[in-house]
PDB file of N, CA and C in Angstrom:
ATOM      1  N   UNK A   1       0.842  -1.172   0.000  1.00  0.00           N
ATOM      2  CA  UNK A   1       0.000   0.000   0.000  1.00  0.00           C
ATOM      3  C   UNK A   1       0.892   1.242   0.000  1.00  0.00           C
ATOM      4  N   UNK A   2       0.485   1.943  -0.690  1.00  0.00           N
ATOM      5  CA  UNK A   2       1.136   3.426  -0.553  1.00  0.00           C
ATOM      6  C   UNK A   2       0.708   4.699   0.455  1.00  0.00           C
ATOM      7  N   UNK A   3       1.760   5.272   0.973  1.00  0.00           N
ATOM      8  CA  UNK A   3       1.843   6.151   1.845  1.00  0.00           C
ATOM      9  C   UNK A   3       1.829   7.240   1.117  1.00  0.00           C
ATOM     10  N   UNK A   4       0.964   8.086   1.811  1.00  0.00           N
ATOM     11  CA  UNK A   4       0.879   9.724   1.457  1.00  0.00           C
ATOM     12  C   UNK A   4       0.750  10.587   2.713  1.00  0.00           C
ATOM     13  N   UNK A   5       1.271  11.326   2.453  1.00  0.00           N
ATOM     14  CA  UNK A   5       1.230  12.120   3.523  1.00  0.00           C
ATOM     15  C   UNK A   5      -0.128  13.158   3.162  1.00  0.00           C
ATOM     16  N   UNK A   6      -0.722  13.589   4.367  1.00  0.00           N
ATOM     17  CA  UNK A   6      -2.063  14.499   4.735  1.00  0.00           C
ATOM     18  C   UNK A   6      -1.785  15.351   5.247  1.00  0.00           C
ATOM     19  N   UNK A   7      -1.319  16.460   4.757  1.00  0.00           N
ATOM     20  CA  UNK A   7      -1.199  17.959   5.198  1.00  0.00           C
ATOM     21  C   UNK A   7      -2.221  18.509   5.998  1.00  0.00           C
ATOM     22  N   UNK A   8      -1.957  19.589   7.325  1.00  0.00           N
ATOM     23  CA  UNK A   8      -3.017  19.459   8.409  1.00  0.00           C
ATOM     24  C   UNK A   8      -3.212  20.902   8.375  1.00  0.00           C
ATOM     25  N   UNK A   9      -2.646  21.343   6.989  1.00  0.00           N
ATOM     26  CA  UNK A   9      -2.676  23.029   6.539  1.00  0.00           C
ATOM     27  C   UNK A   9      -4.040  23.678   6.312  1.00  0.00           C
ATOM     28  N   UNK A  10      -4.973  22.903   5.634  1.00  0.00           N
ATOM     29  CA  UNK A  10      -6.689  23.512   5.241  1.00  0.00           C
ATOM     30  C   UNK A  10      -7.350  23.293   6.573  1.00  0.00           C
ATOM     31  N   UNK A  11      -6.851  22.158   7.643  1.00  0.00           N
ATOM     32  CA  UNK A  11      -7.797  22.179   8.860  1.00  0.00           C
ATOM     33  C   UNK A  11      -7.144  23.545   9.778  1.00  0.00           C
ATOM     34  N   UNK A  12      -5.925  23.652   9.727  1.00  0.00           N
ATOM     35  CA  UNK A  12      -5.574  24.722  10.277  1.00  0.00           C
ATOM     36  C   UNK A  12      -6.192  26.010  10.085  1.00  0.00           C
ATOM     37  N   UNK A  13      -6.279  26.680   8.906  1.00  0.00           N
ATOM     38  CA  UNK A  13      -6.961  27.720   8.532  1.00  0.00           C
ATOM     39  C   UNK A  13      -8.198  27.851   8.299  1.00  0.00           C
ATOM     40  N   UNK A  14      -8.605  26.749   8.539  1.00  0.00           N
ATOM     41  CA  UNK A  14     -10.231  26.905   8.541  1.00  0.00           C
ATOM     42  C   UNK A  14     -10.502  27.284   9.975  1.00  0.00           C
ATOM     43  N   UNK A  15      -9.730  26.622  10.963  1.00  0.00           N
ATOM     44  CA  UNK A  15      -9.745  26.788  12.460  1.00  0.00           C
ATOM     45  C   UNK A  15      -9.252  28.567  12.949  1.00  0.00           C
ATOM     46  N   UNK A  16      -8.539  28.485  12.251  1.00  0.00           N
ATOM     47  CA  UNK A  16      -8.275  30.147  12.457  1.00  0.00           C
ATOM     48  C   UNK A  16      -9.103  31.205  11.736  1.00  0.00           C
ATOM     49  N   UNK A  17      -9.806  30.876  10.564  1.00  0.00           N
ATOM     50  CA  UNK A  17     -10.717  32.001  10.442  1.00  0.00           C
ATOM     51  C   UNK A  17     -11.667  31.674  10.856  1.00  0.00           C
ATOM     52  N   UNK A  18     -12.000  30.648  11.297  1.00  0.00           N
ATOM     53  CA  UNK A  18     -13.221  30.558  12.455  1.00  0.00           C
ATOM     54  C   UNK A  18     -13.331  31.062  13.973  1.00  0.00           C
ATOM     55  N   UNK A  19     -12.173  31.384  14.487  1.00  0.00           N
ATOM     56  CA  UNK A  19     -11.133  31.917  15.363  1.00  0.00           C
ATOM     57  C   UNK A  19     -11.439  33.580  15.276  1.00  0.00           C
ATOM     58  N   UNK A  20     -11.216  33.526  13.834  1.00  0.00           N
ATOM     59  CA  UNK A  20     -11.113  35.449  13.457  1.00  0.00           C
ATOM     60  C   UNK A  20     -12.964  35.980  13.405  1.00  0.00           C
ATOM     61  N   UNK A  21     -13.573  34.972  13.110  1.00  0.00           N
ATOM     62  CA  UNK A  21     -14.862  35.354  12.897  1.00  0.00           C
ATOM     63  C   UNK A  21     -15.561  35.587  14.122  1.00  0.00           C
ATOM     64  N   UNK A  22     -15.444  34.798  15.016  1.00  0.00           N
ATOM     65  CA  UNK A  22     -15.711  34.745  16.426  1.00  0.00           C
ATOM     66  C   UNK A  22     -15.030  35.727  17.066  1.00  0.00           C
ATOM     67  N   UNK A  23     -14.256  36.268  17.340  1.00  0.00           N
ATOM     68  CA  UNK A  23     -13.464  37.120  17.690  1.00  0.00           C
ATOM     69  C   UNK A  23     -14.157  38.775  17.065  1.00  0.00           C
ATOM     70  N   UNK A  24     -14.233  38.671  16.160  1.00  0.00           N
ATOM     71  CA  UNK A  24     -14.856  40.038  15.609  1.00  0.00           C
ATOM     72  C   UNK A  24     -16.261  40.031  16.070  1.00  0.00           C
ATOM     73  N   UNK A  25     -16.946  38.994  15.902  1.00  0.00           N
ATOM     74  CA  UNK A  25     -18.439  39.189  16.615  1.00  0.00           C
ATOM     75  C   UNK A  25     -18.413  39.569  18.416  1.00  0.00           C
ATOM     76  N   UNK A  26     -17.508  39.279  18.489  1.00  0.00           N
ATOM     77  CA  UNK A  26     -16.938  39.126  20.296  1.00  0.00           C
ATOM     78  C   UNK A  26     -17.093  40.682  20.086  1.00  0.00           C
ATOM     79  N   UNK A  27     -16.358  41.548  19.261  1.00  0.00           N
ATOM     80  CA  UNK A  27     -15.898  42.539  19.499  1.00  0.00           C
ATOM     81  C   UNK A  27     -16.959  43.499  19.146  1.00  0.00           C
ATOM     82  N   UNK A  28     -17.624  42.898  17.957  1.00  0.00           N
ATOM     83  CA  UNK A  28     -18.808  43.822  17.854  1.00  0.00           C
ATOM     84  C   UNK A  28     -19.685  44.014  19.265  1.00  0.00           C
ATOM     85  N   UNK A  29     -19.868  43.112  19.982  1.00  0.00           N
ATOM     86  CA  UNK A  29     -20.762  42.941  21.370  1.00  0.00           C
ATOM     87  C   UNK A  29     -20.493  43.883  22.306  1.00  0.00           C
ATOM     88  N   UNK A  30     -19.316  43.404  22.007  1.00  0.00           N
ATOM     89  CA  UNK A  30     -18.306  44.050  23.328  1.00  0.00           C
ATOM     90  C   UNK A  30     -18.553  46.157  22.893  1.00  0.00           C
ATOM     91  N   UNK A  31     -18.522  46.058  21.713  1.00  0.00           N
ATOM     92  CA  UNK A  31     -18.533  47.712  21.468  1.00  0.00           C
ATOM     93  C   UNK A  31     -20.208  48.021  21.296  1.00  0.00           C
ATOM     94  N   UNK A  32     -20.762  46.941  21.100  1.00  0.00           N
ATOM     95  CA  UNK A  32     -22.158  47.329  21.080  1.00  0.00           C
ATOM     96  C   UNK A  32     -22.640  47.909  22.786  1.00  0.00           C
ATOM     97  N   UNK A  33     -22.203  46.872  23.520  1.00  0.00           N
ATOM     98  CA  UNK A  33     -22.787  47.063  25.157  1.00  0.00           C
ATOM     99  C   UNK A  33     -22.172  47.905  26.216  1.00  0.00           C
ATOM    100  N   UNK A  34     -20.885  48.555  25.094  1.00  0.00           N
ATOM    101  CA  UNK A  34     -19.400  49.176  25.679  1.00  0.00           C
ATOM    102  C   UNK A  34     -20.765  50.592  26.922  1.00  0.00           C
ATOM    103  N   UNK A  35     -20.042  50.974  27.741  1.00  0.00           N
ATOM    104  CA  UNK A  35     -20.603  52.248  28.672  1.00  0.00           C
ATOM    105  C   UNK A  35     -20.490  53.436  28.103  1.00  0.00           C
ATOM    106  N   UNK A  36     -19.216  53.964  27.841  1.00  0.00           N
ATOM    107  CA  UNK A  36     -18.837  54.963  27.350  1.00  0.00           C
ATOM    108  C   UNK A  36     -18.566  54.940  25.918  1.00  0.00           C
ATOM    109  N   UNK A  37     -19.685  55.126  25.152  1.00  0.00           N
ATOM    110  CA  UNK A  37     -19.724  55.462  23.606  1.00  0.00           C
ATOM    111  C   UNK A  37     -19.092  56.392  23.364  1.00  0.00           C
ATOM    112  N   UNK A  38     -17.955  56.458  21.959  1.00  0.00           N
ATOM    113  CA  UNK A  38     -17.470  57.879  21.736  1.00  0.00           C
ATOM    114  C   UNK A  38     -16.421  58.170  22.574  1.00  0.00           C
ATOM    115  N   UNK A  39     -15.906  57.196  23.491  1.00  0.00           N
ATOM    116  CA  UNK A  39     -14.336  57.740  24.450  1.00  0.00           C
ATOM    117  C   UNK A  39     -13.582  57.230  23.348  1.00  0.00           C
ATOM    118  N   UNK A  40     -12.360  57.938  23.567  1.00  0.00           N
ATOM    119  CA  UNK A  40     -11.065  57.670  22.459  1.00  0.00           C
ATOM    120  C   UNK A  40     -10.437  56.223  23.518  1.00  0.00           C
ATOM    121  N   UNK A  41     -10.069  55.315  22.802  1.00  0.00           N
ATOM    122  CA  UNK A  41      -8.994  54.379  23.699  1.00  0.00           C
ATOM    123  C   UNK A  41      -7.556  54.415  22.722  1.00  0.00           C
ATOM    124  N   UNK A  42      -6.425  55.080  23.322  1.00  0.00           N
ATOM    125  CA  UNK A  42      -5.491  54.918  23.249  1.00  0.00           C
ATOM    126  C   UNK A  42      -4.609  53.212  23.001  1.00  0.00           C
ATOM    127  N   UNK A  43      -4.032  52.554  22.476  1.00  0.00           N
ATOM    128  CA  UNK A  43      -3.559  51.627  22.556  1.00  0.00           C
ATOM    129  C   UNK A  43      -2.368  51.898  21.247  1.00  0.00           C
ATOM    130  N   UNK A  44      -1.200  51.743  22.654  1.00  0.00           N
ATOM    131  CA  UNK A  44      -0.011  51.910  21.975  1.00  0.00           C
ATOM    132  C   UNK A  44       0.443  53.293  21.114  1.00  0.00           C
ATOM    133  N   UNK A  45       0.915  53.313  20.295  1.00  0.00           N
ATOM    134  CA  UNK A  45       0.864  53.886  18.874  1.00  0.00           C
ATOM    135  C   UNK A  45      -0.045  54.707  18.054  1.00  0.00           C
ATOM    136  N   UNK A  46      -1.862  54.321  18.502  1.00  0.00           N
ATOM    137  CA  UNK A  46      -2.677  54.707  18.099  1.00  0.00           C
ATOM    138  C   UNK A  46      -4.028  54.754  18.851  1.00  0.00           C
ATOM    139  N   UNK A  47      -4.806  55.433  18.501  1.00  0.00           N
ATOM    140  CA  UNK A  47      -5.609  56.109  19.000  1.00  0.00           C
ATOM    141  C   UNK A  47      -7.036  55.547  18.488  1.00  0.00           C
ATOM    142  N   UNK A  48      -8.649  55.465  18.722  1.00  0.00           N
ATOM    143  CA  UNK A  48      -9.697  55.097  17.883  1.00  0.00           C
ATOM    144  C   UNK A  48     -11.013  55.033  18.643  1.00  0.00           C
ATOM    145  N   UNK A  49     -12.061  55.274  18.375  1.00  0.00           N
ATOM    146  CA  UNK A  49     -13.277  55.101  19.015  1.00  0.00           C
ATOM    147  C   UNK A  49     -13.846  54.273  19.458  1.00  0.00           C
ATOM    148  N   UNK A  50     -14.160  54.162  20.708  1.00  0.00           N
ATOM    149  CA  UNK A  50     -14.788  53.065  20.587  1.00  0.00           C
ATOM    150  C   UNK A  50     -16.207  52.275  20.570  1.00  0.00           C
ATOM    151  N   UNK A  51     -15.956  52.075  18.821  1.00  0.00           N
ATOM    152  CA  UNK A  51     -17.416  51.520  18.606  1.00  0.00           C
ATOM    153  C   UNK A  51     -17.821  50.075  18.725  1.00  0.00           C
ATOM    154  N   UNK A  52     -19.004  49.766  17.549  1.00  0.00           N
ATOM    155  CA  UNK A  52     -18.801  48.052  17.698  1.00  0.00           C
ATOM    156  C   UNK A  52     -17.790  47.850  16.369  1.00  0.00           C
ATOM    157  N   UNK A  53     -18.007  48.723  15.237  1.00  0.00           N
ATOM    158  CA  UNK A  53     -17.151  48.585  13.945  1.00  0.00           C
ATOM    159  C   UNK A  53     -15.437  48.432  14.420  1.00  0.00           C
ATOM    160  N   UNK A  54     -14.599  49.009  15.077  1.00  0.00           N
ATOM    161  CA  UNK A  54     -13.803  49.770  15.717  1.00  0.00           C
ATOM    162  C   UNK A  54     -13.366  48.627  16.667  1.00  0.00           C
ATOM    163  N   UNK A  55     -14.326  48.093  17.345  1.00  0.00           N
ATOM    164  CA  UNK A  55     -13.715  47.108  18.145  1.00  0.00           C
ATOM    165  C   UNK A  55     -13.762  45.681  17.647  1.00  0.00           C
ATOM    166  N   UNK A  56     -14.516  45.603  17.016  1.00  0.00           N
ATOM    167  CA  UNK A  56     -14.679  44.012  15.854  1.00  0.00           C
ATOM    168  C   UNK A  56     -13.135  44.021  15.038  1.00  0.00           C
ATOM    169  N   UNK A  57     -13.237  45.292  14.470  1.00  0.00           N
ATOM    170  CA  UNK A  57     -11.913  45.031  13.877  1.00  0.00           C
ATOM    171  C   UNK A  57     -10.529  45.075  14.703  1.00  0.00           C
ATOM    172  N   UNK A  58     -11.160  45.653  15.547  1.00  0.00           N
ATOM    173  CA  UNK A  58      -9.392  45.106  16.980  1.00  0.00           C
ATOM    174  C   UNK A  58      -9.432  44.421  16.974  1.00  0.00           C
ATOM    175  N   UNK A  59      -9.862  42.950  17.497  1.00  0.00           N
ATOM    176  CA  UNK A  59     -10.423  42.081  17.701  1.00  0.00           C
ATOM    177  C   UNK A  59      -9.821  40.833  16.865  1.00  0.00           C
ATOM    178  N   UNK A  60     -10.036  41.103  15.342  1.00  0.00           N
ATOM    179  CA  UNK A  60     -10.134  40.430  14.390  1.00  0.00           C
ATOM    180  C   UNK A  60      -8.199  40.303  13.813  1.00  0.00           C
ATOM    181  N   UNK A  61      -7.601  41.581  14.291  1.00  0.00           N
ATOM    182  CA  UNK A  61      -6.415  42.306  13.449  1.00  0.00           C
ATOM    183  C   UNK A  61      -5.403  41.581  14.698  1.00  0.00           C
ATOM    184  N   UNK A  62      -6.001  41.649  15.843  1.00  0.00           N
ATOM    185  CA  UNK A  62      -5.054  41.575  17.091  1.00  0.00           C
ATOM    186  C   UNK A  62      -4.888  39.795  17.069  1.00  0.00           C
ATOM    187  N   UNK A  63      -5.957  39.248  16.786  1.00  0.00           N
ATOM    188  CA  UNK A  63      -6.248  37.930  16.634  1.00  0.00           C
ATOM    189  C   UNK A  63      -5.701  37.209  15.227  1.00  0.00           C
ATOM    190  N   UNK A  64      -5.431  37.734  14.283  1.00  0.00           N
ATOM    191  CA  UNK A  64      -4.880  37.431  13.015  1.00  0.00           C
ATOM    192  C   UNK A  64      -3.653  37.618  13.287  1.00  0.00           C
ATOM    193  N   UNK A  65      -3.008  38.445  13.745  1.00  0.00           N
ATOM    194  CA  UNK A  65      -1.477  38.432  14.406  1.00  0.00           C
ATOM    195  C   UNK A  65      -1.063  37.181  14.837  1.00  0.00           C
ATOM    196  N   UNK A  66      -2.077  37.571  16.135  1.00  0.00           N
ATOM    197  CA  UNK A  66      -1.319  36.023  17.015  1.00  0.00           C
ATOM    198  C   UNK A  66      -1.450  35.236  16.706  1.00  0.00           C
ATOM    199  N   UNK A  67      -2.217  34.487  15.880  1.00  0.00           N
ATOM    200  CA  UNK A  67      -2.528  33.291  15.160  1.00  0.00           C
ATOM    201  C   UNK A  67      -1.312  33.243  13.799  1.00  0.00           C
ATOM    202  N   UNK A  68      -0.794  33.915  13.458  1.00  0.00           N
ATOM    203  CA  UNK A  68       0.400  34.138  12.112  1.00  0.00           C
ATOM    204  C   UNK A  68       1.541  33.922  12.559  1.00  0.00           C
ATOM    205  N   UNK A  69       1.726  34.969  13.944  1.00  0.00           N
ATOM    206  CA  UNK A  69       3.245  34.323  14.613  1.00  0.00           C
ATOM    207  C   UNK A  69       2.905  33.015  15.092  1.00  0.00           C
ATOM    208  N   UNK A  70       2.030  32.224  15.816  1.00  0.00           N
ATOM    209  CA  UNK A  70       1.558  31.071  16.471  1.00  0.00           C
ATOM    210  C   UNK A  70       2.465  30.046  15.170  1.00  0.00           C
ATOM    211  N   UNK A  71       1.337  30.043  14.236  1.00  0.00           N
ATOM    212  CA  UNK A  71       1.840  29.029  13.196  1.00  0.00           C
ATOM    213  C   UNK A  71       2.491  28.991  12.634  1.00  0.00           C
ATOM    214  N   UNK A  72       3.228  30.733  12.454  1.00  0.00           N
ATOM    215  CA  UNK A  72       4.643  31.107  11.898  1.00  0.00           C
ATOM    216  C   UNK A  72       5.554  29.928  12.813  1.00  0.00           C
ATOM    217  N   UNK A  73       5.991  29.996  14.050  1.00  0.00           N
ATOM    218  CA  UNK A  73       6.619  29.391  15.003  1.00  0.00           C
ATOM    219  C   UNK A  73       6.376  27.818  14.562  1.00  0.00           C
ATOM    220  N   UNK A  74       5.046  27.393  14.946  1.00  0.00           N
ATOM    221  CA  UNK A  74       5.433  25.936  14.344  1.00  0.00           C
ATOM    222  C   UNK A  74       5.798  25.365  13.097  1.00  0.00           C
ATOM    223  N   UNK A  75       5.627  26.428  11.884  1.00  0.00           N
ATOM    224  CA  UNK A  75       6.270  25.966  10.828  1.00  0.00           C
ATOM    225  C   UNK A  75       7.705  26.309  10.975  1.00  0.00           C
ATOM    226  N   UNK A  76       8.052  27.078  11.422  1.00  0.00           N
ATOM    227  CA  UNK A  76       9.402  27.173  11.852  1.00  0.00           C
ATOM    228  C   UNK A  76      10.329  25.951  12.481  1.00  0.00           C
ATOM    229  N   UNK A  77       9.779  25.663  13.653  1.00  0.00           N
ATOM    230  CA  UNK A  77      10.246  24.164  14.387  1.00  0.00           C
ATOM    231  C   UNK A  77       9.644  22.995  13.837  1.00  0.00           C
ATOM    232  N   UNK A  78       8.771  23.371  12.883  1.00  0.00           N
ATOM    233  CA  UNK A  78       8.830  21.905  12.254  1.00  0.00           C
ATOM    234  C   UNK A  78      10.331  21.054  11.280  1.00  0.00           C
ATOM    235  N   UNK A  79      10.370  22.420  10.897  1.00  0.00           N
ATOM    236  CA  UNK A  79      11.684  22.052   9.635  1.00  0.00           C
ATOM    237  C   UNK A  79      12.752  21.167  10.282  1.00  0.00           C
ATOM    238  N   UNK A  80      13.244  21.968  11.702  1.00  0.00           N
ATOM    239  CA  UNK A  80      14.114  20.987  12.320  1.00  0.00           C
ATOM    240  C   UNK A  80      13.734  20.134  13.059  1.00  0.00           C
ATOM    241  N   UNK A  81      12.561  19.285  12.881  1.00  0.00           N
ATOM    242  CA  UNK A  81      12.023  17.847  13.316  1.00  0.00           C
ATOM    243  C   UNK A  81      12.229  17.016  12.782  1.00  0.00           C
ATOM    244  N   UNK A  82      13.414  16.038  12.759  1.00  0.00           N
ATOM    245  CA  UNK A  82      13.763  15.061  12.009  1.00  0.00           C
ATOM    246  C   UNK A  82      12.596  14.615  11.912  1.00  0.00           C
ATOM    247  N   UNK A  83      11.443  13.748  12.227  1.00  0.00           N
ATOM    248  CA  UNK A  83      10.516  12.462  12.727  1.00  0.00           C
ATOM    249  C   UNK A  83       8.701  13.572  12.065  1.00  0.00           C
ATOM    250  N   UNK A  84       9.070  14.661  11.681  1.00  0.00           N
ATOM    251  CA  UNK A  84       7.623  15.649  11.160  1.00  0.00           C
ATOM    252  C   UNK A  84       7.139  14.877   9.962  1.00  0.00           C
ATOM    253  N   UNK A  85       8.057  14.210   8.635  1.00  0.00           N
ATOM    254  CA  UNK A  85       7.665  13.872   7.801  1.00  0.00           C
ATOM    255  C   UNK A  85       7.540  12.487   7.825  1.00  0.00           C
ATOM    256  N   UNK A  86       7.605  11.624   8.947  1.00  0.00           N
ATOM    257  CA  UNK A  86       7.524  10.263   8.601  1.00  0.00           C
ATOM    258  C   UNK A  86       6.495   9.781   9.501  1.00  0.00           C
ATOM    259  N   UNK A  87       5.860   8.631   8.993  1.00  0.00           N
ATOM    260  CA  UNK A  87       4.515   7.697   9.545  1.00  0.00           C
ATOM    261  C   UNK A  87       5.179   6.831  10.850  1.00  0.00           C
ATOM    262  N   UNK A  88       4.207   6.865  11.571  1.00  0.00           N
ATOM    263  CA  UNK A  88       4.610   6.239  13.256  1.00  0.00           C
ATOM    264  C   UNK A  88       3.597   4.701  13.044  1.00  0.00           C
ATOM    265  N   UNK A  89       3.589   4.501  11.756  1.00  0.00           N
ATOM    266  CA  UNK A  89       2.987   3.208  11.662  1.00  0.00           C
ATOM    267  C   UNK A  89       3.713   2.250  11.580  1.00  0.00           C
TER     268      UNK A  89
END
């Protein structure tokens, strides 16, 4: 029988923009039910309102990051895994 290998790359990114989608609805909520409509929040570097538009997309941008370095990193340490490309069968 022949061996193929199954790349775990399309379950990955389906998991992460499901990740990003959830996350932006989080954020829409979160700016929908926010107290203070219209305060500026400072973060870092930049400055922005805070709405539900405004915070969905924090949300979504801050979360697409960490998820890029995340898998950046394991494709990184995969390369030097002798044992990544071979079957444990």
């Amino acid at each position: 029988m022949s061996e193929r290998i199954i790349s775990g790359r399309p379950i990955f990114l389906a998991a992460a923009a499901t990740v990003v989608l959830a996350t932006g609805g989080l954020g829409f909520v979160v700016g929908t039910t926010g107290q203070e409509r219209g305060r500026s929040m400072d973060l870092l570097v930049t400055q922005f309102q805070m709405s539900p538009l405004s915070m969905a997309l924090f949300g979504m941008v801050l979360t697409t990051v960490v998820l890029a370095a995340l898998f950046g990193l394991v494709s990184v340490v995969s390369r030097y895994d002798e044992d990544a490309g071979r079957s444990t069968r």
